[in-house]
PDB file of N, CA and C in Angstrom:
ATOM      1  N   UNK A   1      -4.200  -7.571  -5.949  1.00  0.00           N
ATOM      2  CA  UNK A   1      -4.395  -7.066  -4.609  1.00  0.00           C
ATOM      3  C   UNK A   1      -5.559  -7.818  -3.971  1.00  0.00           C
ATOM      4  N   UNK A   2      -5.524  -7.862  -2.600  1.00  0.00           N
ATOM      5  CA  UNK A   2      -6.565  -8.907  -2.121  1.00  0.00           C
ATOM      6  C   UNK A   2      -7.609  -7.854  -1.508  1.00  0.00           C
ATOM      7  N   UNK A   3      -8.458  -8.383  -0.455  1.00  0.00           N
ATOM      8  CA  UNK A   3      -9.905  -7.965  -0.011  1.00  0.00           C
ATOM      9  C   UNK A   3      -9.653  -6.095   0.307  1.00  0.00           C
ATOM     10  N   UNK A   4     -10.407  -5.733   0.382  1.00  0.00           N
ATOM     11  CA  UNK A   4     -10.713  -4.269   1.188  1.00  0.00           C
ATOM     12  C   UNK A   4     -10.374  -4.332   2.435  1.00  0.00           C
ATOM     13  N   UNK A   5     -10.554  -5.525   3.019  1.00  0.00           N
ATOM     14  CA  UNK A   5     -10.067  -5.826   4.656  1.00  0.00           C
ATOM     15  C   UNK A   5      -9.023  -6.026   5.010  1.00  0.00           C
ATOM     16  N   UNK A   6      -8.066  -6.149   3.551  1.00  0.00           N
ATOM     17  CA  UNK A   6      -6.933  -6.860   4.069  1.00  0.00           C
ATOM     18  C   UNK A   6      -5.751  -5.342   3.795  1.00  0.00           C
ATOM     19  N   UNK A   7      -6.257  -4.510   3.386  1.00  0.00           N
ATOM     20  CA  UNK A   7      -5.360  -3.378   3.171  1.00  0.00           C
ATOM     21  C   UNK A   7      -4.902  -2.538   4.304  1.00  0.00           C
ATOM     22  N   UNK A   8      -3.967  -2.291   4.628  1.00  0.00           N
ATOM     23  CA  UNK A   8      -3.245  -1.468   5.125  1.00  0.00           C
ATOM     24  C   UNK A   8      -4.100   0.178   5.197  1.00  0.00           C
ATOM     25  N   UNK A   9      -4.224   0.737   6.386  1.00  0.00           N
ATOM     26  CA  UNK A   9      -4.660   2.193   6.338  1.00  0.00           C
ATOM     27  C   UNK A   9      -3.165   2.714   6.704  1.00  0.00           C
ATOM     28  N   UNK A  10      -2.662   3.717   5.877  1.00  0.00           N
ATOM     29  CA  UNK A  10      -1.457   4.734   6.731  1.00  0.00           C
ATOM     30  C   UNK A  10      -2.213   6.101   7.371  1.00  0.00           C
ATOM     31  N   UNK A  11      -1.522   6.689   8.269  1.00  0.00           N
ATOM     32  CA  UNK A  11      -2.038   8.338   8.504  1.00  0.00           C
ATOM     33  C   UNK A  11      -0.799   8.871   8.439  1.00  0.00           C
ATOM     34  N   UNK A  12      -1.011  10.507   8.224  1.00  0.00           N
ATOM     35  CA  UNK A  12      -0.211  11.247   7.993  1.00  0.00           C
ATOM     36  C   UNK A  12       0.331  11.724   9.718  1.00  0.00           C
ATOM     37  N   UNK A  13       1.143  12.136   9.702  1.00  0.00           N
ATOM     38  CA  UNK A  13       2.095  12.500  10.656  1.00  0.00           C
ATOM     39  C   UNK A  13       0.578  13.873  11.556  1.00  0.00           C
ATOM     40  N   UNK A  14       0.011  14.537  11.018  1.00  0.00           N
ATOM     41  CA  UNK A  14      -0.399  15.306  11.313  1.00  0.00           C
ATOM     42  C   UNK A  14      -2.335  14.327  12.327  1.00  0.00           C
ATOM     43  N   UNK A  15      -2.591  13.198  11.483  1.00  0.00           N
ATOM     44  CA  UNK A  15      -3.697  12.436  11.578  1.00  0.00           C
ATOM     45  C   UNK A  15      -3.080  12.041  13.190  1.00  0.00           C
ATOM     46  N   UNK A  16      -1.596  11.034  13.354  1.00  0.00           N
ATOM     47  CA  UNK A  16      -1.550  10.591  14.543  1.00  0.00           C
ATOM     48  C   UNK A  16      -1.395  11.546  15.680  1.00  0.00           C
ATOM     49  N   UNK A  17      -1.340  12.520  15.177  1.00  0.00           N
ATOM     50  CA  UNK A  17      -0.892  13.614  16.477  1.00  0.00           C
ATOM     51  C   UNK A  17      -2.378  13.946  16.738  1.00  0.00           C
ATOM     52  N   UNK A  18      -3.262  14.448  15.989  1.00  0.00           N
ATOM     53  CA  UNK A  18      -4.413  14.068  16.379  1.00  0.00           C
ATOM     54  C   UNK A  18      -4.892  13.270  17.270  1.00  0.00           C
ATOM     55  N   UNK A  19      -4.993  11.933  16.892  1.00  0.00           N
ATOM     56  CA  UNK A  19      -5.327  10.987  17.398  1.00  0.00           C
ATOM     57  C   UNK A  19      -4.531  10.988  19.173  1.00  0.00           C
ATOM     58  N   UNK A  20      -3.423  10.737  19.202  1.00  0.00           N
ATOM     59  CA  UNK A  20      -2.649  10.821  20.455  1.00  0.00           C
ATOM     60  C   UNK A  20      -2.963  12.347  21.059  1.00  0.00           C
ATOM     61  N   UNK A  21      -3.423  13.553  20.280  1.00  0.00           N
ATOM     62  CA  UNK A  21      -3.332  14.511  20.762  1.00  0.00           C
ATOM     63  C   UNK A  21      -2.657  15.256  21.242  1.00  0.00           C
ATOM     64  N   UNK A  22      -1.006  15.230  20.243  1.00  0.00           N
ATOM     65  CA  UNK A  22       0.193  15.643  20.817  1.00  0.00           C
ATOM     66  C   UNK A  22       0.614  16.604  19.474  1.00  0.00           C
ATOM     67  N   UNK A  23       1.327  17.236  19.369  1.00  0.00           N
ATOM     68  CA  UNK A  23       2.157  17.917  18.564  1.00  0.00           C
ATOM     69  C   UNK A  23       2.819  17.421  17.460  1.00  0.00           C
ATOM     70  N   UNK A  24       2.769  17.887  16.287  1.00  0.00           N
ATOM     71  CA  UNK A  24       3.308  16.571  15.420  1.00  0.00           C
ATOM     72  C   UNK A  24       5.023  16.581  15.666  1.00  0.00           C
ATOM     73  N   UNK A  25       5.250  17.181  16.377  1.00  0.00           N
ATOM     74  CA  UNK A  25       7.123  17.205  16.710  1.00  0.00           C
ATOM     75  C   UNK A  25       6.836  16.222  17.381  1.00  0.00           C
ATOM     76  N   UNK A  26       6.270  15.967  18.270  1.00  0.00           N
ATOM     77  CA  UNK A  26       6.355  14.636  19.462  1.00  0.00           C
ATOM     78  C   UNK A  26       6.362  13.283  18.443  1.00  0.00           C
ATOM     79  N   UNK A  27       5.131  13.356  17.382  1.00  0.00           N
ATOM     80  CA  UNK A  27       5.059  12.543  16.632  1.00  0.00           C
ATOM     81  C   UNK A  27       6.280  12.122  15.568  1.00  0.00           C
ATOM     82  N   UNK A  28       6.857  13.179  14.823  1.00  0.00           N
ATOM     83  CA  UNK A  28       8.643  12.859  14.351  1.00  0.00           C
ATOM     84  C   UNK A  28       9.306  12.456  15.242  1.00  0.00           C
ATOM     85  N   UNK A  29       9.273  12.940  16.695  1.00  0.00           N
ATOM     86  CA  UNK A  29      10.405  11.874  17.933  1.00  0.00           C
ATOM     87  C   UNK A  29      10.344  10.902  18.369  1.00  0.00           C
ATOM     88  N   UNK A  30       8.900  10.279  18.114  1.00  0.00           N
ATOM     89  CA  UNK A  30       8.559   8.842  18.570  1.00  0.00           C
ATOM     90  C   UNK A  30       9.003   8.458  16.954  1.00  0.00           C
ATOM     91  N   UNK A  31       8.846   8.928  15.979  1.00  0.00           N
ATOM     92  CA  UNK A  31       9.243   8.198  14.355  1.00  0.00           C
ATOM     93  C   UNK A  31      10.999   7.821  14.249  1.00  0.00           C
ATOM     94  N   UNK A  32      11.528   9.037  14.765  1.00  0.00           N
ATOM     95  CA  UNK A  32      12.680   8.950  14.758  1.00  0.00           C
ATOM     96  C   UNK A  32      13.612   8.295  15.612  1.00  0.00           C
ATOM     97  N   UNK A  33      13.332   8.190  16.671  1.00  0.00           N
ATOM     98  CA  UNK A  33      13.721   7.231  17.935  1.00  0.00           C
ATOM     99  C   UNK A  33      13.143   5.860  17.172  1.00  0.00           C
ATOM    100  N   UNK A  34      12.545   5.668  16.591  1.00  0.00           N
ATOM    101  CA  UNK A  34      12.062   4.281  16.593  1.00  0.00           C
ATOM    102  C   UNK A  34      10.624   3.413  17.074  1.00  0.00           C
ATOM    103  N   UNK A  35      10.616   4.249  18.354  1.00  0.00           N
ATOM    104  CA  UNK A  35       9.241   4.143  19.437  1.00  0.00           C
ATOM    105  C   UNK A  35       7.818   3.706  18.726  1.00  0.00           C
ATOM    106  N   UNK A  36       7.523   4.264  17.554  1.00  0.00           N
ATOM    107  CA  UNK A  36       6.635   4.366  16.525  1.00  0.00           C
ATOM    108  C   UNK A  36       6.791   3.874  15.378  1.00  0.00           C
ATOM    109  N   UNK A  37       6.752   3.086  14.765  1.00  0.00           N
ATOM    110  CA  UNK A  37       6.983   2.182  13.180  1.00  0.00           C
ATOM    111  C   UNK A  37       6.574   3.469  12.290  1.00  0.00           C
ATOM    112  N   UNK A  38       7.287   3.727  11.261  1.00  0.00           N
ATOM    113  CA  UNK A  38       6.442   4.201  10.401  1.00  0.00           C
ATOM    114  C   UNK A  38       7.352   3.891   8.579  1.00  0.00           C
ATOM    115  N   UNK A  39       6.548   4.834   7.545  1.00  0.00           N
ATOM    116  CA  UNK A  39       7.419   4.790   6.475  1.00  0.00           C
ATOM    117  C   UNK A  39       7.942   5.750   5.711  1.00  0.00           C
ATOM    118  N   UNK A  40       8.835   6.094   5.320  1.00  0.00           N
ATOM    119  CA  UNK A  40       9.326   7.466   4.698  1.00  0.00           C
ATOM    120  C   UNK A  40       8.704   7.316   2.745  1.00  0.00           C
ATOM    121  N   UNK A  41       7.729   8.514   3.145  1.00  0.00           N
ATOM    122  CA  UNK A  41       7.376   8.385   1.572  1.00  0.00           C
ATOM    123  C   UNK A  41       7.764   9.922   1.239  1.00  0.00           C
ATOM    124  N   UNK A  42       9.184   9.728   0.620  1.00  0.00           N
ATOM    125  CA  UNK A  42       9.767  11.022   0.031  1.00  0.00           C
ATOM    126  C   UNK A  42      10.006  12.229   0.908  1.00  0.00           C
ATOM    127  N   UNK A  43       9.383  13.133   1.345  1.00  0.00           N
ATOM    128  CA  UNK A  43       9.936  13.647   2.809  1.00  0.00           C
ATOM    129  C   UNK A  43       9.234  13.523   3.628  1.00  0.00           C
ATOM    130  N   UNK A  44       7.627  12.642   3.533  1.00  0.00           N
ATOM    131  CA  UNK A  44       7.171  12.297   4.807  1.00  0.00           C
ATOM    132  C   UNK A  44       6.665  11.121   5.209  1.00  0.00           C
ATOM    133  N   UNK A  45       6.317  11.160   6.175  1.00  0.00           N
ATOM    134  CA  UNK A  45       6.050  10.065   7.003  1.00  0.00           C
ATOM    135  C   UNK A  45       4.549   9.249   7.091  1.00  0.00           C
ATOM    136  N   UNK A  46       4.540   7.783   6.941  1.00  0.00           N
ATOM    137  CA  UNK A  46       3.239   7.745   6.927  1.00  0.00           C
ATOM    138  C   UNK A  46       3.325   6.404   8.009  1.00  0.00           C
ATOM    139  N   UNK A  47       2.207   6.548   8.922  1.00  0.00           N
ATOM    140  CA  UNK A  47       2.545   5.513   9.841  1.00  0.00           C
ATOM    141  C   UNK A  47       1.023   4.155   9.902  1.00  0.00           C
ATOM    142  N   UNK A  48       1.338   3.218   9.973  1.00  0.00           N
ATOM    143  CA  UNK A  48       0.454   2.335  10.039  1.00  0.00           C
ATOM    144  C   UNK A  48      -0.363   2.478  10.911  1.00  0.00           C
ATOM    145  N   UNK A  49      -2.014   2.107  10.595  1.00  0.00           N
ATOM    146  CA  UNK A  49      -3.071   2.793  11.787  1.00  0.00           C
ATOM    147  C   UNK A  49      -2.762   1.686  12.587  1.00  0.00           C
ATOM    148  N   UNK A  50      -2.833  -0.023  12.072  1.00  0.00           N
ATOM    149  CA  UNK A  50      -2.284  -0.945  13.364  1.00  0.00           C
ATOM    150  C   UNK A  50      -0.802  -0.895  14.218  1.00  0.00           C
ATOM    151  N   UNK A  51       0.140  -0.278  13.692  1.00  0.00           N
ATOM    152  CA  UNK A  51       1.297   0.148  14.734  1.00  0.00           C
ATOM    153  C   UNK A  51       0.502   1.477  15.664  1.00  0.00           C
ATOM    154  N   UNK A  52       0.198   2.177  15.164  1.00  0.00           N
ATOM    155  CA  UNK A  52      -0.189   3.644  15.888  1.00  0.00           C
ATOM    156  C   UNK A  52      -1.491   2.541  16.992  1.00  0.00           C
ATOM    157  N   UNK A  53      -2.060   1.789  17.019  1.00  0.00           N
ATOM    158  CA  UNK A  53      -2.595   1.092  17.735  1.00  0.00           C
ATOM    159  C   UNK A  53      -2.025   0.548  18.711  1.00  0.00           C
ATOM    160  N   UNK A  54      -1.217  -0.300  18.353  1.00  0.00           N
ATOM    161  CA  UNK A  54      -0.518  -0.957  18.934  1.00  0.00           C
ATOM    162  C   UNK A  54       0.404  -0.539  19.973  1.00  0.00           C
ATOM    163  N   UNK A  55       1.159   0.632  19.438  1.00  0.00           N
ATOM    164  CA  UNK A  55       2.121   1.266  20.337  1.00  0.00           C
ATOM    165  C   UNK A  55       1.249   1.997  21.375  1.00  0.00           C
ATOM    166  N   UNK A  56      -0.158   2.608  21.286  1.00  0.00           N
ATOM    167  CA  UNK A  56      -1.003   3.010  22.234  1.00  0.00           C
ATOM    168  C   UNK A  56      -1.423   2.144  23.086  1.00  0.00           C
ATOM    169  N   UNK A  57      -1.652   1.064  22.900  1.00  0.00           N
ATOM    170  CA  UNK A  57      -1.943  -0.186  23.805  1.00  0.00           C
ATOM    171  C   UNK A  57      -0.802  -0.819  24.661  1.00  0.00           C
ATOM    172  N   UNK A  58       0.207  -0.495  23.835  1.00  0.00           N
ATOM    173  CA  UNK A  58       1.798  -1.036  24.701  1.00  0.00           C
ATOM    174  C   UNK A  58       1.537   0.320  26.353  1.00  0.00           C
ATOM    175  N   UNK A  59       1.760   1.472  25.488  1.00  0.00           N
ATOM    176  CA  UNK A  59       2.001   2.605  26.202  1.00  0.00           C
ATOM    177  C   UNK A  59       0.619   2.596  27.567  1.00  0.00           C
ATOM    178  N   UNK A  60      -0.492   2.181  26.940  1.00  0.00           N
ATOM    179  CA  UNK A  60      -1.611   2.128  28.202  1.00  0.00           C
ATOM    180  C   UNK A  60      -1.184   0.739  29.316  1.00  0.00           C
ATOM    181  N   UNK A  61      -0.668  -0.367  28.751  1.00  0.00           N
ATOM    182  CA  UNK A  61      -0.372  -1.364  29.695  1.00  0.00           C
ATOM    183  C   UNK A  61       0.855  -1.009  30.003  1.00  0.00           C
ATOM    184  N   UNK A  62       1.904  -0.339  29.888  1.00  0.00           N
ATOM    185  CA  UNK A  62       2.733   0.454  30.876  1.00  0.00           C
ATOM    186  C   UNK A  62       2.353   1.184  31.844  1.00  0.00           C
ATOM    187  N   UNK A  63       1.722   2.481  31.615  1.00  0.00           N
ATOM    188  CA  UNK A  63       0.952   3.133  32.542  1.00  0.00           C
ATOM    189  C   UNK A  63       0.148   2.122  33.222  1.00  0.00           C
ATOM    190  N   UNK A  64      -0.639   1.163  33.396  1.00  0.00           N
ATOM    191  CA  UNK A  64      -1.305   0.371  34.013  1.00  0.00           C
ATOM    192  C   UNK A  64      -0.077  -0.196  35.383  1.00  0.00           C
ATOM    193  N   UNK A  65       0.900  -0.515  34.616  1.00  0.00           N
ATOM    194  CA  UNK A  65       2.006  -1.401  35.614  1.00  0.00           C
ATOM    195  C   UNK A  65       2.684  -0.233  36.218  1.00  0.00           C
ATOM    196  N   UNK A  66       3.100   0.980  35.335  1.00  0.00           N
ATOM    197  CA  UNK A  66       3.324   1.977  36.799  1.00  0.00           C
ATOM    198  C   UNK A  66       2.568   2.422  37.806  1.00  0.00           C
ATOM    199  N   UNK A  67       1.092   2.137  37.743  1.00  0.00           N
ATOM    200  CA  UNK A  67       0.611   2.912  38.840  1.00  0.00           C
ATOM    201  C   UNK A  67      -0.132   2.131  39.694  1.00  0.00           C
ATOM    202  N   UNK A  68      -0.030   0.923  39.653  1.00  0.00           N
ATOM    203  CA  UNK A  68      -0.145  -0.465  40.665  1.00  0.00           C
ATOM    204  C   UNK A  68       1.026  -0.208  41.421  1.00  0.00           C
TER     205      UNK A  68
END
């Protein structure tokens, strides 16, 4: 395995809803639609902290272009 830097953080389904501050149902509908990357570990879900980034940054430069 390589550096400490180079590892992967996951959060739990319950961590990103946190973070976004939504419901973790919202969080299974963005998993399940696709909208959200994540990985099925046995019955749950663990999602990458750089996708959960990423898709927040997509979603803020949307909102940016709708309201210009």
């Amino acid at each position: 395995m390589g550096e400490q830097s180079e590892r992967i953080r996951y959060l739990t389904v319950a961590e990103v809803a946190g973070v976004m501050r939504v419901s973790k149902m919202t969080v299974y509908r963005l998993l399940h639609s696709g909208e959200l990357p994540g990985l099925r570990v046995g019955r749950s879900f663990r999602v990458p902290a750089q996708a959960l980034e990423a898709y927040l940054r997509a979603a803020a430069t949307s909102e940016e272009q709708l309201s210009s």
